[in-house]
PDB file of N, CA and C in Angstrom:
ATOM      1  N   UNK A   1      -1.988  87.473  66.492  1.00  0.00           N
ATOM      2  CA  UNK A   1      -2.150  88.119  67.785  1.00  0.00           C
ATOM      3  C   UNK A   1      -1.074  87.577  68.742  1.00  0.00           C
ATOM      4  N   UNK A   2      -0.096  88.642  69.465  1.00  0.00           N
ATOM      5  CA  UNK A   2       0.840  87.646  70.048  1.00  0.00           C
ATOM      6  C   UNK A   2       0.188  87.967  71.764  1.00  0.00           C
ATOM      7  N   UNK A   3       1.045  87.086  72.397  1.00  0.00           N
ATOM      8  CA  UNK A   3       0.279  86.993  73.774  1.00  0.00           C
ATOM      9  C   UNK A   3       1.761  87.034  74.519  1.00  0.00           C
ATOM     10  N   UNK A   4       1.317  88.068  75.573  1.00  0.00           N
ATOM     11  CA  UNK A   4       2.186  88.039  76.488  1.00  0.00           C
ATOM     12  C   UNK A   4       2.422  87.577  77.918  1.00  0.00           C
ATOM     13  N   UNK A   5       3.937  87.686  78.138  1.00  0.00           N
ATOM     14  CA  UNK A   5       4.053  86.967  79.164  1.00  0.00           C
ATOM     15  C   UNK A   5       3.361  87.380  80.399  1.00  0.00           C
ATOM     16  N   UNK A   6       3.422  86.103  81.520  1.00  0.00           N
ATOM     17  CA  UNK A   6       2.500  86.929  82.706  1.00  0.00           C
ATOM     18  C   UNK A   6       3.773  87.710  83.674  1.00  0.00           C
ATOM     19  N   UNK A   7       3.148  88.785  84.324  1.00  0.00           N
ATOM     20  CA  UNK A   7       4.287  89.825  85.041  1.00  0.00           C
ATOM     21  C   UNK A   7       4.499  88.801  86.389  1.00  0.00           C
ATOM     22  N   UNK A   8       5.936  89.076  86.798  1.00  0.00           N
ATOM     23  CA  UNK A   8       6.401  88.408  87.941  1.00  0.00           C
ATOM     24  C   UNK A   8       5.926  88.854  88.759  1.00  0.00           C
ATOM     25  N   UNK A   9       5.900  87.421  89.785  1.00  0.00           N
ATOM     26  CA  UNK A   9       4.740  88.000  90.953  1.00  0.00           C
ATOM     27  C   UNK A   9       5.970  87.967  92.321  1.00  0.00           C
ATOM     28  N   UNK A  10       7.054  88.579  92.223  1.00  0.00           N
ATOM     29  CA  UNK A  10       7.964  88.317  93.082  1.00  0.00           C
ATOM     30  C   UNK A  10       7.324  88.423  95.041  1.00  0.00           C
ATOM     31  N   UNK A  11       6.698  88.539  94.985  1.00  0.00           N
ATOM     32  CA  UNK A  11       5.956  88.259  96.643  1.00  0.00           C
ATOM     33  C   UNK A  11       5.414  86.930  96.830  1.00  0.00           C
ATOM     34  N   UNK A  12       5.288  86.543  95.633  1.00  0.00           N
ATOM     35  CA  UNK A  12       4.795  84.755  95.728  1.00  0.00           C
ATOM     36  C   UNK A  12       5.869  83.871  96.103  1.00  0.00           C
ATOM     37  N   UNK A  13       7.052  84.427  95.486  1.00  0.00           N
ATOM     38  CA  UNK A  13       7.737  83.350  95.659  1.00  0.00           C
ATOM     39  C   UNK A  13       8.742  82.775  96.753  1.00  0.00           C
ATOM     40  N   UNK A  14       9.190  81.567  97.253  1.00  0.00           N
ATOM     41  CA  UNK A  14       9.414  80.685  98.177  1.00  0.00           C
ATOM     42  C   UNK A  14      10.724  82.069  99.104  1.00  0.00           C
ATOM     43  N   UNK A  15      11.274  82.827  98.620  1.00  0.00           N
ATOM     44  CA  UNK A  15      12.312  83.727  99.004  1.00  0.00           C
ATOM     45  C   UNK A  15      11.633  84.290  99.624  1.00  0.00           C
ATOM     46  N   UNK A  16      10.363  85.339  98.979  1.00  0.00           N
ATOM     47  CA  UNK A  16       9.722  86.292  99.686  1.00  0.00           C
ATOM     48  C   UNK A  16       8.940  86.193 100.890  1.00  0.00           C
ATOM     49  N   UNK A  17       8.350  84.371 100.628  1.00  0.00           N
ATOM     50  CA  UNK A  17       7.358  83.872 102.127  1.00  0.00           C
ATOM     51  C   UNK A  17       8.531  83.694 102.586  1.00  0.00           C
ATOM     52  N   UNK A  18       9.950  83.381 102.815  1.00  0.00           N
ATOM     53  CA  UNK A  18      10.852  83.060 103.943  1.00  0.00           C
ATOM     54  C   UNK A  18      10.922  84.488 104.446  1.00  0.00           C
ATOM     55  N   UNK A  19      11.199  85.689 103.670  1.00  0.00           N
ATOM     56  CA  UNK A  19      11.698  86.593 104.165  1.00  0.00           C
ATOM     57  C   UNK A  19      10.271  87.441 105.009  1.00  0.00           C
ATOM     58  N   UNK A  20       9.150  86.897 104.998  1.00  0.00           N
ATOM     59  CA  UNK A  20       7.632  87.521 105.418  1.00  0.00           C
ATOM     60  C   UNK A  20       7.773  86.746 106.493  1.00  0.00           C
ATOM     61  N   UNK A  21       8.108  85.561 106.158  1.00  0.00           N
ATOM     62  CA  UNK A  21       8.213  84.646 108.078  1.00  0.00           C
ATOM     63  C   UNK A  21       9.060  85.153 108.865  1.00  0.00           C
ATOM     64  N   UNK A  22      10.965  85.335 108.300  1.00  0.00           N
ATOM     65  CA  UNK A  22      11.261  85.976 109.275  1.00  0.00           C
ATOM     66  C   UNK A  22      11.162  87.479 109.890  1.00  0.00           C
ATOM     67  N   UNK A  23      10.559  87.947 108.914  1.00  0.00           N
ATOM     68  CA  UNK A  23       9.776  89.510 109.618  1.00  0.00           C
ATOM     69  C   UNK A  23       9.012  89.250 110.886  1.00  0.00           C
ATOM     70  N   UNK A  24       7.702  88.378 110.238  1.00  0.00           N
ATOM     71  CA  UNK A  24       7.279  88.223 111.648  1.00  0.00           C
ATOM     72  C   UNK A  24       7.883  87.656 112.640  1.00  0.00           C
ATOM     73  N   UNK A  25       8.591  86.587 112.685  1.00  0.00           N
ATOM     74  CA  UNK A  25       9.005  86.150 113.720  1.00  0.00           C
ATOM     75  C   UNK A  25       9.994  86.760 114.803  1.00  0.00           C
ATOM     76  N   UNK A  26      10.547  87.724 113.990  1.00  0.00           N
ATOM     77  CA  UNK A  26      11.620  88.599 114.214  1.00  0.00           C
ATOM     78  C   UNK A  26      10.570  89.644 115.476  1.00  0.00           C
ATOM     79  N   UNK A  27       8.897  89.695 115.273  1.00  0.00           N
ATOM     80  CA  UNK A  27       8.596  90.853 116.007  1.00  0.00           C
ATOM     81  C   UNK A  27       7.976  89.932 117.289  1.00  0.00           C
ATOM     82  N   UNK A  28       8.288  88.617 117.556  1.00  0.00           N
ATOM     83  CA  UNK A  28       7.835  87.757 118.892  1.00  0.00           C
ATOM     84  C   UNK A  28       8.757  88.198 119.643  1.00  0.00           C
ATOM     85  N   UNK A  29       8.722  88.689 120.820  1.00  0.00           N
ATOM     86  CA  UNK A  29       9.169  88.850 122.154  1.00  0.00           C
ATOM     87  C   UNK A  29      10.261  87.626 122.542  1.00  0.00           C
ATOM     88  N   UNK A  30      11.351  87.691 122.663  1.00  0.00           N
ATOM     89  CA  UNK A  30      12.249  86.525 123.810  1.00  0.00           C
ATOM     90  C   UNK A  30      12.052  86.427 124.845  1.00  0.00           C
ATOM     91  N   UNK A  31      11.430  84.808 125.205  1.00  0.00           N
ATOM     92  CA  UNK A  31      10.213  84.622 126.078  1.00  0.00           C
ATOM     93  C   UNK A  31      11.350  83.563 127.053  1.00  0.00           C
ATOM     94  N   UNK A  32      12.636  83.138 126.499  1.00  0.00           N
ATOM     95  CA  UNK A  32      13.606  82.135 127.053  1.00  0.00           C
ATOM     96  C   UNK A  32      14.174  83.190 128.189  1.00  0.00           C
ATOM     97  N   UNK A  33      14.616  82.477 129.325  1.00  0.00           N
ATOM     98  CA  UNK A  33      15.228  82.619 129.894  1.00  0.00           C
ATOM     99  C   UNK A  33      17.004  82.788 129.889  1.00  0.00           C
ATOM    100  N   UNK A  34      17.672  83.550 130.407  1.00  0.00           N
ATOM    101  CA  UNK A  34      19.075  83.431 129.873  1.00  0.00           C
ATOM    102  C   UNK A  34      20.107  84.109 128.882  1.00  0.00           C
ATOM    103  N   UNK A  35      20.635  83.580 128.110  1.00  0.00           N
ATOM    104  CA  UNK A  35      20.980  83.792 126.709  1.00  0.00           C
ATOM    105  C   UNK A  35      21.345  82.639 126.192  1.00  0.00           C
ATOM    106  N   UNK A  36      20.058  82.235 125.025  1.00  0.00           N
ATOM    107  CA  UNK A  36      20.070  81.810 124.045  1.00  0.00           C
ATOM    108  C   UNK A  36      21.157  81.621 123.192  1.00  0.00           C
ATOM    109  N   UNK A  37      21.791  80.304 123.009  1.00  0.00           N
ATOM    110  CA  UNK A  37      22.517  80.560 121.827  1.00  0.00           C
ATOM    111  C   UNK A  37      21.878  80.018 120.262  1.00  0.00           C
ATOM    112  N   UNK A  38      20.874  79.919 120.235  1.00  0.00           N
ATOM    113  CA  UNK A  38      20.072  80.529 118.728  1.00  0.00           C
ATOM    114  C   UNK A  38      19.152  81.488 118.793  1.00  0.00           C
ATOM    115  N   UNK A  39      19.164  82.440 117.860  1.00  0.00           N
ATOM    116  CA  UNK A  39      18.414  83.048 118.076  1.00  0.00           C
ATOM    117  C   UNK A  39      16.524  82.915 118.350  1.00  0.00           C
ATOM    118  N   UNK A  40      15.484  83.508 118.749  1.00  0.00           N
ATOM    119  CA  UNK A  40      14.393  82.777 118.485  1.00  0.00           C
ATOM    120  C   UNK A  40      13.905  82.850 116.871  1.00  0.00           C
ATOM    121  N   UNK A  41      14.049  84.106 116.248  1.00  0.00           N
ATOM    122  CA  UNK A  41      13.794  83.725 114.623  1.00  0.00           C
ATOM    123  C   UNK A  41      14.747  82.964 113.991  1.00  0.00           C
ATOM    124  N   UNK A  42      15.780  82.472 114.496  1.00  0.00           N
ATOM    125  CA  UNK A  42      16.358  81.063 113.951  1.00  0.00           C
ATOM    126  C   UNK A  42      15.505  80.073 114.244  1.00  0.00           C
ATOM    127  N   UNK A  43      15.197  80.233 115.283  1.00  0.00           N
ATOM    128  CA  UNK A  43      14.780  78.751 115.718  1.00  0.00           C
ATOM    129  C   UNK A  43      13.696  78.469 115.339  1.00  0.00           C
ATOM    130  N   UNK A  44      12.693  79.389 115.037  1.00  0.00           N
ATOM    131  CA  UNK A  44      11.581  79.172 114.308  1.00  0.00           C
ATOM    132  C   UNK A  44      11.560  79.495 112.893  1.00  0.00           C
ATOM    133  N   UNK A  45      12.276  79.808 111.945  1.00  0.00           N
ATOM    134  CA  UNK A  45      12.541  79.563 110.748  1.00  0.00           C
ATOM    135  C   UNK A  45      12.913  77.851 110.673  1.00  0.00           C
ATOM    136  N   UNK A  46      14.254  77.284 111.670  1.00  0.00           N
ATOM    137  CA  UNK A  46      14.517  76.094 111.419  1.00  0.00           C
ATOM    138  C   UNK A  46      13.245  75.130 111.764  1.00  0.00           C
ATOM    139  N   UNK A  47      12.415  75.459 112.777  1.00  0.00           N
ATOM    140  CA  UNK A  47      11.458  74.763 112.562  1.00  0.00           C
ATOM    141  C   UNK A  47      10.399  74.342 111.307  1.00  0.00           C
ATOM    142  N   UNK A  48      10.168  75.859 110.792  1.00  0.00           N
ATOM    143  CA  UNK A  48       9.418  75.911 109.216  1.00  0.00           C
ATOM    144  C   UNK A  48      10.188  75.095 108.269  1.00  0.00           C
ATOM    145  N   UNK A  49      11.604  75.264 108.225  1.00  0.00           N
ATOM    146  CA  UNK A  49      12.471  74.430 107.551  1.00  0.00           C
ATOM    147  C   UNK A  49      12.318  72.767 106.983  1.00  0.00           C
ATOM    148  N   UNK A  50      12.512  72.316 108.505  1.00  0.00           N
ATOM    149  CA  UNK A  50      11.871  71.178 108.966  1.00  0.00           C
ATOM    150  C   UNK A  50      10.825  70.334 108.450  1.00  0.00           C
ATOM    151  N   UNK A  51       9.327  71.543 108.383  1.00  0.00           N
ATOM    152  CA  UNK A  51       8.263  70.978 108.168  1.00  0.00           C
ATOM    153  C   UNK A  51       8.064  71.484 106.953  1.00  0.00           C
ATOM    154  N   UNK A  52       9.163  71.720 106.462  1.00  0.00           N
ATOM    155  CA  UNK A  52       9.114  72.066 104.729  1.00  0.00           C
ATOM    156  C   UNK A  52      10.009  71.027 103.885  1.00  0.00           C
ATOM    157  N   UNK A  53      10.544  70.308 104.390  1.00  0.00           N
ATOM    158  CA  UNK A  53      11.909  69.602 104.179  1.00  0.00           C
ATOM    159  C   UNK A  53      10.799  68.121 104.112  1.00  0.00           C
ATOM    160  N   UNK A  54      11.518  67.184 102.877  1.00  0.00           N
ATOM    161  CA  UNK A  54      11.151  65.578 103.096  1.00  0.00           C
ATOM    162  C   UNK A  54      12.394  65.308 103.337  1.00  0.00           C
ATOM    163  N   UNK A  55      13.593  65.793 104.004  1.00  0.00           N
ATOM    164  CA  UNK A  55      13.999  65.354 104.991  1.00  0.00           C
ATOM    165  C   UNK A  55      13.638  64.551 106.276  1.00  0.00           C
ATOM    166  N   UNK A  56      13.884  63.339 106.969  1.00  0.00           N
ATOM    167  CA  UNK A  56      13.241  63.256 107.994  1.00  0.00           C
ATOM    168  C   UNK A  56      14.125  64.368 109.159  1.00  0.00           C
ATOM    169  N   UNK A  57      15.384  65.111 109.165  1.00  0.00           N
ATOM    170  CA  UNK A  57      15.489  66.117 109.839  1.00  0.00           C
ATOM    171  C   UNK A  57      16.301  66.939 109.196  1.00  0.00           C
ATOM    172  N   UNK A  58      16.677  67.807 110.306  1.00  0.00           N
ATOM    173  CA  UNK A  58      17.371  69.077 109.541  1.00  0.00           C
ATOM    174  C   UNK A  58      19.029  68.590 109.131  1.00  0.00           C
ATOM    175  N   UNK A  59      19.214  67.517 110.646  1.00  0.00           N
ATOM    176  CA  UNK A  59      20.210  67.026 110.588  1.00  0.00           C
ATOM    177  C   UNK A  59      20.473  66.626 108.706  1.00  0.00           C
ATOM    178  N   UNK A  60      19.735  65.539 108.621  1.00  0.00           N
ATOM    179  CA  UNK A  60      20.019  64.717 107.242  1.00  0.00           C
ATOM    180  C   UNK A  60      19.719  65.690 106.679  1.00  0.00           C
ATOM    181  N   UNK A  61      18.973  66.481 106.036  1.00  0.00           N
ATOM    182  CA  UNK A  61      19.284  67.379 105.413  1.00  0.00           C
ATOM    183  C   UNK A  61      20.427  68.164 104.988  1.00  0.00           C
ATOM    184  N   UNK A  62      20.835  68.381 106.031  1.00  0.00           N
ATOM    185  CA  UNK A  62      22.159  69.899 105.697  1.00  0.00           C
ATOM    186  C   UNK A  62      23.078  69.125 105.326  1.00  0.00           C
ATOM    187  N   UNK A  63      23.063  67.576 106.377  1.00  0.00           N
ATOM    188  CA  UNK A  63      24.284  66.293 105.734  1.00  0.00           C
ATOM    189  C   UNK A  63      24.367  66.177 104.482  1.00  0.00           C
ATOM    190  N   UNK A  64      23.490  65.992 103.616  1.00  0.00           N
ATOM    191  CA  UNK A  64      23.028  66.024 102.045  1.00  0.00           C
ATOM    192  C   UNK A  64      23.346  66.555 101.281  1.00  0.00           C
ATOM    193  N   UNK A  65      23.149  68.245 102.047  1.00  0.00           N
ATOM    194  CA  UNK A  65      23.759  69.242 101.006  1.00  0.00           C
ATOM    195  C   UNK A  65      25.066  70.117 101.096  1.00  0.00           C
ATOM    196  N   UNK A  66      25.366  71.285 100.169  1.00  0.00           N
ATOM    197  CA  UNK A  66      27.086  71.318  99.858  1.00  0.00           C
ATOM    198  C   UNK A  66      26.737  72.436 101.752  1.00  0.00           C
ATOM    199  N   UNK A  67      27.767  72.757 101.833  1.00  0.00           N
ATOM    200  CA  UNK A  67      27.960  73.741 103.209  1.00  0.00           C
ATOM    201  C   UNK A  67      27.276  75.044 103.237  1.00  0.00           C
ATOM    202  N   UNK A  68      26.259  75.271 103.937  1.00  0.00           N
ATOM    203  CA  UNK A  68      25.341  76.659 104.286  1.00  0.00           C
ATOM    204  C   UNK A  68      24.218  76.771 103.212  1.00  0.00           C
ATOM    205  N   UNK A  69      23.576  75.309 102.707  1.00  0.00           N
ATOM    206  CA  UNK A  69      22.630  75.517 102.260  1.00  0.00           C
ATOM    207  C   UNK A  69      21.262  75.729 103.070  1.00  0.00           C
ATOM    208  N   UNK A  70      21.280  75.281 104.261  1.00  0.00           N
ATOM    209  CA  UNK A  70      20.330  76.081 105.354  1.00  0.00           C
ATOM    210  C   UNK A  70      20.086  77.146 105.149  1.00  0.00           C
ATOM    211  N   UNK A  71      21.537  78.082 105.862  1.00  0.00           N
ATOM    212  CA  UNK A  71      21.575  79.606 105.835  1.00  0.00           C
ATOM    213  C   UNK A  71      21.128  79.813 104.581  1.00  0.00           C
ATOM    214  N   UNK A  72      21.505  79.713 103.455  1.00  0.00           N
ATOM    215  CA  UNK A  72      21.062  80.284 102.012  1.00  0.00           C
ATOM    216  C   UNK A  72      19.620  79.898 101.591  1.00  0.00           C
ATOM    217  N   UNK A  73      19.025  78.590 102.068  1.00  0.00           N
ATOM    218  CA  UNK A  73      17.573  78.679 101.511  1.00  0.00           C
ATOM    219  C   UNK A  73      16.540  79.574 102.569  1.00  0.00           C
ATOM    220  N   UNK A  74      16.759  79.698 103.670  1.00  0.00           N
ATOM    221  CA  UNK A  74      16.338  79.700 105.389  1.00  0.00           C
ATOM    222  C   UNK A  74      16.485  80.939 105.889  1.00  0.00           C
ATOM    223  N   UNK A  75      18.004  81.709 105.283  1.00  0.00           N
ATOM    224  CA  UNK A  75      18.102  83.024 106.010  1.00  0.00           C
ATOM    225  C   UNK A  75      18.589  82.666 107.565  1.00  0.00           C
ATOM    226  N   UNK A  76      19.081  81.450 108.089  1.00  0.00           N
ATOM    227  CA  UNK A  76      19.477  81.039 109.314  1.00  0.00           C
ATOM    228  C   UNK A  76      20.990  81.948 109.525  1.00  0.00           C
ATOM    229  N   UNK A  77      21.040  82.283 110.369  1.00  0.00           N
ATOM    230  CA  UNK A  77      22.151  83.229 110.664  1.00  0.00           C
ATOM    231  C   UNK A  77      23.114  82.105 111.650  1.00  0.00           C
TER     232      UNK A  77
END
């Protein structure tokens, strides 16, 4: 009896919750005064980042890694 594989659950995975966070975040109102130079769904992606990271910051982090691994795991523009 052979057994098959299980079907990909591509909405589970770590890409698809980044890209479901910045949907939503993308539909919060700009509540700053001015013009911003990050955007607010940057800034709250880099926050999720953050508290996703055993980095102690984003700083040491990005220091760590090769150039625009933020943007590429994060979607940070």
């Amino acid at each position: 009896m052979a057994t098959r594989a299980p079907a990909v659950r591509k909405h589970l995975s770590a890409d698809a919750l980044c890209a479901r966070l910045r949907t939503g975040f993308a539909q919060i109102a700009e509540h700053r005064p001015g013009t911003p130079k990050i955007s607010l769904p940057d800034a709250l992606m880099s926050a999720f980042a953050r508290f996703s990271l055993k980095s102690p910051s984003l700083l040491a982090f990005d220091e760590e890694r090769p150039e625009g691994n933020l943007q590429r795991l994060y979607g940070l523009e």
